[in-house]
PDB file of N, CA and C in Angstrom:
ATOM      1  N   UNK A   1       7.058 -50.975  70.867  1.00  0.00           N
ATOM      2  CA  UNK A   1       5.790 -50.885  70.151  1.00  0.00           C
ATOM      3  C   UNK A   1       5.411 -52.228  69.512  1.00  0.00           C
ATOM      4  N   UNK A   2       6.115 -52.714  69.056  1.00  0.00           N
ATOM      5  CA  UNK A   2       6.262 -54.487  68.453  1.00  0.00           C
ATOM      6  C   UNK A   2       7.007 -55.128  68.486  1.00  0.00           C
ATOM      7  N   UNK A   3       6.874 -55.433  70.132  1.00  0.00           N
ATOM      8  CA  UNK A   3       7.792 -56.069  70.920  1.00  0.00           C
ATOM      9  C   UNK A   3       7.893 -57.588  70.812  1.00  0.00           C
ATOM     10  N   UNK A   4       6.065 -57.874  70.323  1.00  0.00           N
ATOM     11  CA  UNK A   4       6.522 -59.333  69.591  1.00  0.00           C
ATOM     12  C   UNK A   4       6.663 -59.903  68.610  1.00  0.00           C
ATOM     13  N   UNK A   5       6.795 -59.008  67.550  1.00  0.00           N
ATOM     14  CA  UNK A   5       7.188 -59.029  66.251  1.00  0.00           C
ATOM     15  C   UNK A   5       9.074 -58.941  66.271  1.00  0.00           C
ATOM     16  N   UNK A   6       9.492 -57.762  67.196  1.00  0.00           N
ATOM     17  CA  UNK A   6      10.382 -57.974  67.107  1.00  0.00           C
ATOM     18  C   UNK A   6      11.292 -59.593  67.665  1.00  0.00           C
ATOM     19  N   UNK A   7      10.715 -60.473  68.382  1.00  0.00           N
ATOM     20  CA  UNK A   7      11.074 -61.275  69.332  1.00  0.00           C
ATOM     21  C   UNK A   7      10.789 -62.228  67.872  1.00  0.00           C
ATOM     22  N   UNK A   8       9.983 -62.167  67.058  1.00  0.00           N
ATOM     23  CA  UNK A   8       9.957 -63.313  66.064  1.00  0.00           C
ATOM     24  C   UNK A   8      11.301 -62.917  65.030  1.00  0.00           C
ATOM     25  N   UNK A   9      11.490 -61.584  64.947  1.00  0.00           N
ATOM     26  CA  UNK A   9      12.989 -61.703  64.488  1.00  0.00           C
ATOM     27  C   UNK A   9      13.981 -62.360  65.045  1.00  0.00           C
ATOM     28  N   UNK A  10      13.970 -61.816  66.388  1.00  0.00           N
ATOM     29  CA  UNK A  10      14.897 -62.694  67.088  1.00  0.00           C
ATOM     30  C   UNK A  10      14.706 -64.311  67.001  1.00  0.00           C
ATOM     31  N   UNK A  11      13.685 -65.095  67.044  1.00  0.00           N
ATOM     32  CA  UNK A  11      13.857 -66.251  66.676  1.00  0.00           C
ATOM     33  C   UNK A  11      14.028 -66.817  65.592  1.00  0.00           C
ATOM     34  N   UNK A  12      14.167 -66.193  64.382  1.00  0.00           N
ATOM     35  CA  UNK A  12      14.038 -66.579  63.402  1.00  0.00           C
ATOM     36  C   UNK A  12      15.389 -66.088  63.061  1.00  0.00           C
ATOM     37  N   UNK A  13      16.386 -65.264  63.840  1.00  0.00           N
ATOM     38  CA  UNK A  13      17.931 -65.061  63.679  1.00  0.00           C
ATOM     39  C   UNK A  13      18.310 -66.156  64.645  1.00  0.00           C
ATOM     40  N   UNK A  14      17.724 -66.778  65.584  1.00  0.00           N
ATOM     41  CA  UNK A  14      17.517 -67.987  66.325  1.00  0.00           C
ATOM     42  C   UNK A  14      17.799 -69.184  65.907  1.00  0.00           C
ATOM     43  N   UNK A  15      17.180 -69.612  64.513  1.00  0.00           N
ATOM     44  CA  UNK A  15      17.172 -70.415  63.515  1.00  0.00           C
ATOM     45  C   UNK A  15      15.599 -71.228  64.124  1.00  0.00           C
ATOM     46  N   UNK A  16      14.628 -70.356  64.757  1.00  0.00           N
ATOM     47  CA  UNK A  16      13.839 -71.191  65.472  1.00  0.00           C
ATOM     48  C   UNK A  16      12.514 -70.252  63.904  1.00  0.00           C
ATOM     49  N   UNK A  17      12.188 -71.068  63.027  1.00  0.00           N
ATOM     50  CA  UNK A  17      11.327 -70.400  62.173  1.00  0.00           C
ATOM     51  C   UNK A  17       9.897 -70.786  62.293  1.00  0.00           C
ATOM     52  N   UNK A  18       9.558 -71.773  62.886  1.00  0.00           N
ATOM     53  CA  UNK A  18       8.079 -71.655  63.215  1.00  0.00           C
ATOM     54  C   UNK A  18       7.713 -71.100  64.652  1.00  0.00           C
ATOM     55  N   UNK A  19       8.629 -70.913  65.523  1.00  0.00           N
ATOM     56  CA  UNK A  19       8.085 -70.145  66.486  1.00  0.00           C
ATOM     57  C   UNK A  19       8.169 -68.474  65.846  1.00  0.00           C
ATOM     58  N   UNK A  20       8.867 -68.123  64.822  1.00  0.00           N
ATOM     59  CA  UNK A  20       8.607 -66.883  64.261  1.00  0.00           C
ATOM     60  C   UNK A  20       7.089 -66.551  63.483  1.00  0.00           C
ATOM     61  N   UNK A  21       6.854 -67.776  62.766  1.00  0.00           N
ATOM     62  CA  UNK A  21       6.089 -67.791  62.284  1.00  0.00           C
ATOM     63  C   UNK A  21       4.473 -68.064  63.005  1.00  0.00           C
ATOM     64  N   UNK A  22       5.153 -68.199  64.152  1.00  0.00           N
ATOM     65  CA  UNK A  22       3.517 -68.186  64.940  1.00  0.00           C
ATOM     66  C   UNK A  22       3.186 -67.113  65.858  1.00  0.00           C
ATOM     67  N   UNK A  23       4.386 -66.552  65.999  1.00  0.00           N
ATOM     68  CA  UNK A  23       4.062 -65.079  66.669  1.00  0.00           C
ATOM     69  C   UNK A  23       3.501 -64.234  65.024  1.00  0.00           C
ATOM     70  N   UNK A  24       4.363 -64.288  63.936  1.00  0.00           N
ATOM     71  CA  UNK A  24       3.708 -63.339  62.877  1.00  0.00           C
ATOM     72  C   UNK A  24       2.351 -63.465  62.779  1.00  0.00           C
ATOM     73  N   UNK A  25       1.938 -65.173  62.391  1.00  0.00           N
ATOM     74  CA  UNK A  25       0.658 -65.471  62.006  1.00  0.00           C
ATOM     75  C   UNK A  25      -0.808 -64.905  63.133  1.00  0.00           C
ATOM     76  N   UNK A  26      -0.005 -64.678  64.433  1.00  0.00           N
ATOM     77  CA  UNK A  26      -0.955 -63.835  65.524  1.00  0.00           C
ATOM     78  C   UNK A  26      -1.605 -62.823  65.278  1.00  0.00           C
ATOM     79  N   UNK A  27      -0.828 -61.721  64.626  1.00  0.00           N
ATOM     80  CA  UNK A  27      -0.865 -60.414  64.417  1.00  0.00           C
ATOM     81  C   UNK A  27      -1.534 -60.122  63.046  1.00  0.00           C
ATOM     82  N   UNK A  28      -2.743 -59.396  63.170  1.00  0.00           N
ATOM     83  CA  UNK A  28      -3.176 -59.043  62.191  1.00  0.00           C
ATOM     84  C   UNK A  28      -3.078 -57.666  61.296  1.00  0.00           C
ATOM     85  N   UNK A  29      -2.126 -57.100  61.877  1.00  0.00           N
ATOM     86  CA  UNK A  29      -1.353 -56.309  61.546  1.00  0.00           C
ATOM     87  C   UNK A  29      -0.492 -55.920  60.003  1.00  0.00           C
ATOM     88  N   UNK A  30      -0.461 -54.941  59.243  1.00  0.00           N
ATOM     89  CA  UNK A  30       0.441 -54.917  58.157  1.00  0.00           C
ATOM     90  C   UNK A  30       1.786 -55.303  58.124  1.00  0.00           C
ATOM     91  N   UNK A  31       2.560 -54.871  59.671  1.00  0.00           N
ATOM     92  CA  UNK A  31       3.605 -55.042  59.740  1.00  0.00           C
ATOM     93  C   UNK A  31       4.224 -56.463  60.354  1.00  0.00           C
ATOM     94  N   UNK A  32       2.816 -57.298  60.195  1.00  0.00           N
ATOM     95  CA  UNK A  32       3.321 -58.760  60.554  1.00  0.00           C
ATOM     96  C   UNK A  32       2.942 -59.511  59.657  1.00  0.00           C
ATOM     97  N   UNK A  33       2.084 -58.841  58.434  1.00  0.00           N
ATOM     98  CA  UNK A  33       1.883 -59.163  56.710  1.00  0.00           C
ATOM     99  C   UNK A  33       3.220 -59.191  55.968  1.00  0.00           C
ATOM    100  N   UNK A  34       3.880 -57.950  56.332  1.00  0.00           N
ATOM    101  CA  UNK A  34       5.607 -57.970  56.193  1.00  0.00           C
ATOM    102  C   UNK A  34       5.982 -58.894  56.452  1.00  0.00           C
ATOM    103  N   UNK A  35       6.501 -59.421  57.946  1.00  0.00           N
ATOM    104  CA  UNK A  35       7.125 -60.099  58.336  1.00  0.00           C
ATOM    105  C   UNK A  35       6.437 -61.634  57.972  1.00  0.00           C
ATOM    106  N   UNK A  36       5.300 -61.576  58.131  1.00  0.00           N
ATOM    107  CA  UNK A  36       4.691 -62.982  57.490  1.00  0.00           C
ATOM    108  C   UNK A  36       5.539 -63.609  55.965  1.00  0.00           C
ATOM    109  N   UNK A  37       5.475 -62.436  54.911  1.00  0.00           N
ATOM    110  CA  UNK A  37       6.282 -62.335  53.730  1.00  0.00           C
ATOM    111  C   UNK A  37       7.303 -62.664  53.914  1.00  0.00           C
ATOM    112  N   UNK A  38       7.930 -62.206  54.689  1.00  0.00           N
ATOM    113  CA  UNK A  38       9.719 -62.356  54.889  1.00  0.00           C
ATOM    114  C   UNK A  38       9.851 -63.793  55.304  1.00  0.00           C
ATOM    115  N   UNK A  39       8.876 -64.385  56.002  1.00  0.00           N
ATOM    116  CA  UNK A  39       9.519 -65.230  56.559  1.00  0.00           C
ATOM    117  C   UNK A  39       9.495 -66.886  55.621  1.00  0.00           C
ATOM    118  N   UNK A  40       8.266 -66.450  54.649  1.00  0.00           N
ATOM    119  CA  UNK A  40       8.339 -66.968  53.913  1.00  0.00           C
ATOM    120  C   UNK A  40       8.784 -67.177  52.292  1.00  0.00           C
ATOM    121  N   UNK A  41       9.500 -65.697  52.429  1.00  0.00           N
ATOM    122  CA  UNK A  41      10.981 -65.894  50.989  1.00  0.00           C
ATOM    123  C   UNK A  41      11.905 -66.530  51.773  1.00  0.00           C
ATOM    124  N   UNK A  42      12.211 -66.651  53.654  1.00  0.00           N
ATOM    125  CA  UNK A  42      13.046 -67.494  53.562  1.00  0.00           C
ATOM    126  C   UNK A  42      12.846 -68.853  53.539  1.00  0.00           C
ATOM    127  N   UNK A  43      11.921 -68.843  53.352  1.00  0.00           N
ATOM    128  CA  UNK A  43      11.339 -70.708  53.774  1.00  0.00           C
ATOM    129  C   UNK A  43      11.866 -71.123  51.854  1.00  0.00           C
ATOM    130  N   UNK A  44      11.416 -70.060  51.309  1.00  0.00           N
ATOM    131  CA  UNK A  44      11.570 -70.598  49.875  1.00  0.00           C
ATOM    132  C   UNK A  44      10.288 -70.744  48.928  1.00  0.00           C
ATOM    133  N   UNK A  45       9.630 -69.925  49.661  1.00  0.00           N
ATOM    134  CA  UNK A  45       8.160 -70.322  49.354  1.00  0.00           C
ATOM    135  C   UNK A  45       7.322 -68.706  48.309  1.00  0.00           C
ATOM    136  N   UNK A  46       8.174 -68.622  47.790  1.00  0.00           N
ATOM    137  CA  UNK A  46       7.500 -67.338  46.986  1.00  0.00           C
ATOM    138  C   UNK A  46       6.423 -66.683  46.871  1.00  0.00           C
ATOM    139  N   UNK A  47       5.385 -67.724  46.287  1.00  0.00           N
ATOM    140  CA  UNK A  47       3.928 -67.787  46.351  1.00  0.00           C
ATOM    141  C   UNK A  47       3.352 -67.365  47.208  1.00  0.00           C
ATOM    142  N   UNK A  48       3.449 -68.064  48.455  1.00  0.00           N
ATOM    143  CA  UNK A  48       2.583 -67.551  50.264  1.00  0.00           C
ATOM    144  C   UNK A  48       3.765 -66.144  50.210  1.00  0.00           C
ATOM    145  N   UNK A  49       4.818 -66.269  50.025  1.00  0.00           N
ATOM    146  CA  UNK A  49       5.442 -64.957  50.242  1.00  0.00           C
ATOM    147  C   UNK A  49       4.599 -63.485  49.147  1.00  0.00           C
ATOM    148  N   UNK A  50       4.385 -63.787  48.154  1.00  0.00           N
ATOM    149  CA  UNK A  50       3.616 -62.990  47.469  1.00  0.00           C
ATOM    150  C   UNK A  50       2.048 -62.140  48.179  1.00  0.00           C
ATOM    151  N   UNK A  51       1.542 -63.629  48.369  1.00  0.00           N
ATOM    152  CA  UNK A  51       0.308 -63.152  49.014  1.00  0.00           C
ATOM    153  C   UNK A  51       0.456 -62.432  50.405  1.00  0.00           C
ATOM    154  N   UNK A  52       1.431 -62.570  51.002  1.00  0.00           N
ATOM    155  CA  UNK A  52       1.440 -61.883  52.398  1.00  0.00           C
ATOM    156  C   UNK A  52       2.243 -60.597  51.715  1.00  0.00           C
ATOM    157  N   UNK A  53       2.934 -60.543  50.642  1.00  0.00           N
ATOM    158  CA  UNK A  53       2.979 -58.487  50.963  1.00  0.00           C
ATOM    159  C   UNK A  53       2.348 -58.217  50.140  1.00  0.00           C
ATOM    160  N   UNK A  54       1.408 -58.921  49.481  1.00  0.00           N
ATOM    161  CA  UNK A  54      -0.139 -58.518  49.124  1.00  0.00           C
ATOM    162  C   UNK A  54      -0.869 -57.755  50.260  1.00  0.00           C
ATOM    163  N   UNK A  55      -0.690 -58.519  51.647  1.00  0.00           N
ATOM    164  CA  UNK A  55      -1.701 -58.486  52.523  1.00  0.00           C
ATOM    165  C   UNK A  55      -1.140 -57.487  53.370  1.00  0.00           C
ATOM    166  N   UNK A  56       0.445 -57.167  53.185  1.00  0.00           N
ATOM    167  CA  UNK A  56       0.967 -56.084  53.743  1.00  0.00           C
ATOM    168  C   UNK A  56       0.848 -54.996  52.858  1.00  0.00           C
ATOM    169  N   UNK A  57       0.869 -54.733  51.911  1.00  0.00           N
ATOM    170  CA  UNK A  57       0.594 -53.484  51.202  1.00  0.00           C
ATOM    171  C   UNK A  57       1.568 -53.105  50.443  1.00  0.00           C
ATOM    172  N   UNK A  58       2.216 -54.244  50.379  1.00  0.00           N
ATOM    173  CA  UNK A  58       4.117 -54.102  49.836  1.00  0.00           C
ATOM    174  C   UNK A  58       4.275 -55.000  48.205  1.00  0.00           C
ATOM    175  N   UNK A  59       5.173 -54.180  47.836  1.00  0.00           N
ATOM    176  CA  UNK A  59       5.720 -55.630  46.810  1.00  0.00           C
ATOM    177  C   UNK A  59       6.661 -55.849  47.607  1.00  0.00           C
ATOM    178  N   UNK A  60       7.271 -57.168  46.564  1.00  0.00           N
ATOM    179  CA  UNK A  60       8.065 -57.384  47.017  1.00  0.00           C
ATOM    180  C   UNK A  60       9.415 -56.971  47.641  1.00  0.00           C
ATOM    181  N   UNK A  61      10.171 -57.097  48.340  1.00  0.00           N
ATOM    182  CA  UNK A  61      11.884 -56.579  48.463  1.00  0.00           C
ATOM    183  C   UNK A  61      12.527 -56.812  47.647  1.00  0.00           C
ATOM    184  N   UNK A  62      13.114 -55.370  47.571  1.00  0.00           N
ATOM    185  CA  UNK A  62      13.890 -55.978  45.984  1.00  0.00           C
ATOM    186  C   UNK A  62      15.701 -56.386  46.676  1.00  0.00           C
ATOM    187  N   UNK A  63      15.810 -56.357  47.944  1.00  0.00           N
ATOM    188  CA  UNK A  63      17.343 -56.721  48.462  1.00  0.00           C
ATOM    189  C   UNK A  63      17.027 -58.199  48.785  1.00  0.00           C
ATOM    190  N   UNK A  64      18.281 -57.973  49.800  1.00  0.00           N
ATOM    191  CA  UNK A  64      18.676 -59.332  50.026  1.00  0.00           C
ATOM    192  C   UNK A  64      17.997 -60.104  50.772  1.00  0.00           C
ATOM    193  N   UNK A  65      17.275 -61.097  51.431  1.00  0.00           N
ATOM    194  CA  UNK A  65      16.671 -61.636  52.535  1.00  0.00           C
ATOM    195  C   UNK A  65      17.573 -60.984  54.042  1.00  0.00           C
ATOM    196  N   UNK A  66      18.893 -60.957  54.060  1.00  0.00           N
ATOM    197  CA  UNK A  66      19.394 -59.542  54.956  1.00  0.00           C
ATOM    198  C   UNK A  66      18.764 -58.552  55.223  1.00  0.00           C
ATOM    199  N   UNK A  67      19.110 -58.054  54.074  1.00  0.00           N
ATOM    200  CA  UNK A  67      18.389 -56.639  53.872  1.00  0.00           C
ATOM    201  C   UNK A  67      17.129 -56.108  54.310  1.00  0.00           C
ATOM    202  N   UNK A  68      16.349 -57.229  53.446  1.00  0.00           N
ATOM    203  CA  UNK A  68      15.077 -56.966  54.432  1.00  0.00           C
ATOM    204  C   UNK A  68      14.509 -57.308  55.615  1.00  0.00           C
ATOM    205  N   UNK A  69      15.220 -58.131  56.500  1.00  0.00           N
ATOM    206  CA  UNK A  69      15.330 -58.450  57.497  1.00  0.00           C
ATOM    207  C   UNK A  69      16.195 -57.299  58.684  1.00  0.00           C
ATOM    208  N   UNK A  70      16.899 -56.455  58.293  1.00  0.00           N
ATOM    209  CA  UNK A  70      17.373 -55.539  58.768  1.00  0.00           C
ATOM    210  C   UNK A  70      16.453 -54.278  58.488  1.00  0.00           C
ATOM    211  N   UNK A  71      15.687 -54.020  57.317  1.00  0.00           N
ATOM    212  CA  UNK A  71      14.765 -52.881  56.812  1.00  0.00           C
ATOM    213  C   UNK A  71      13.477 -53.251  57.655  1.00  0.00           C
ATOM    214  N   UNK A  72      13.175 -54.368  58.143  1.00  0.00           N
ATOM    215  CA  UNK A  72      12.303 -55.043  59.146  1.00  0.00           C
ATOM    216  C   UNK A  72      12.573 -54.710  60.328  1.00  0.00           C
ATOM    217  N   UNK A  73      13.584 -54.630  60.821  1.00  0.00           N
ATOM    218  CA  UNK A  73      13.663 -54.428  62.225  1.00  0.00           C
ATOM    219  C   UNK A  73      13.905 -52.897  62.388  1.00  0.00           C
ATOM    220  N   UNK A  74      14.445 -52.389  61.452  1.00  0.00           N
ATOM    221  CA  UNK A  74      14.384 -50.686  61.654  1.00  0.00           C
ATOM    222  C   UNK A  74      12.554 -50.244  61.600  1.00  0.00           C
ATOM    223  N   UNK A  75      11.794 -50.508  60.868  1.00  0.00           N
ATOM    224  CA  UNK A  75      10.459 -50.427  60.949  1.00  0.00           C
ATOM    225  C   UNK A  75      10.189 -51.042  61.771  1.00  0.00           C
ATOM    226  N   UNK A  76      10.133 -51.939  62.541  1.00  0.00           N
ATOM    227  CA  UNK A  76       9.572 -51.977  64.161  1.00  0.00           C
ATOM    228  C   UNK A  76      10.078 -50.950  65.047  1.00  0.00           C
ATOM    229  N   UNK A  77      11.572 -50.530  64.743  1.00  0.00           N
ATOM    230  CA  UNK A  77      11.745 -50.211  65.649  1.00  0.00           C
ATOM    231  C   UNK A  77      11.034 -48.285  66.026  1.00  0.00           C
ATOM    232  N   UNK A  78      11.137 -48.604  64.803  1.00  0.00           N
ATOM    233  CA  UNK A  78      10.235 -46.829  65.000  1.00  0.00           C
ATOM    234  C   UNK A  78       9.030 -46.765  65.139  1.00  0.00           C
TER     235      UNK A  78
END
């Protein structure tokens, strides 16, 4: 179902983070507002991370950058 959302996980477990970030930034989608977020608590970037689970409909995660990176891929996967 988000087959290329999931593939930006995979690159971004890749260590490849702007090709993650340019499949997220594609999708106008909530669940790539998520992943948009995620990808930028890992960058370190709080702020743009704020506004994107603004734009996903989320606060923030309250786990680990793991965590939600694993709570990420179970929600694609369903």
């Amino acid at each position: 179902m988000h087959e290329k959302l999931t593939e930006a996980l995979d690159r971004l477990d890749a260590g490849e983070w702007e090709a993650a970030h340019d499949i997220a930034q594609d999708d106008p989608g909530p669940e790539a507002a998520w992943l948009h977020a995620h990808l930028h608590r890992v960058e370190g970037d709080e702020g743009n991370a704020a506004y994107w689970y603004s734009r996903a409909g989320r606060e923030k995660f309250p786990g680990t950058v793991e965590e939600e990176r694993a709570a990420l891929r179970e929600a694609l996967a369903g």
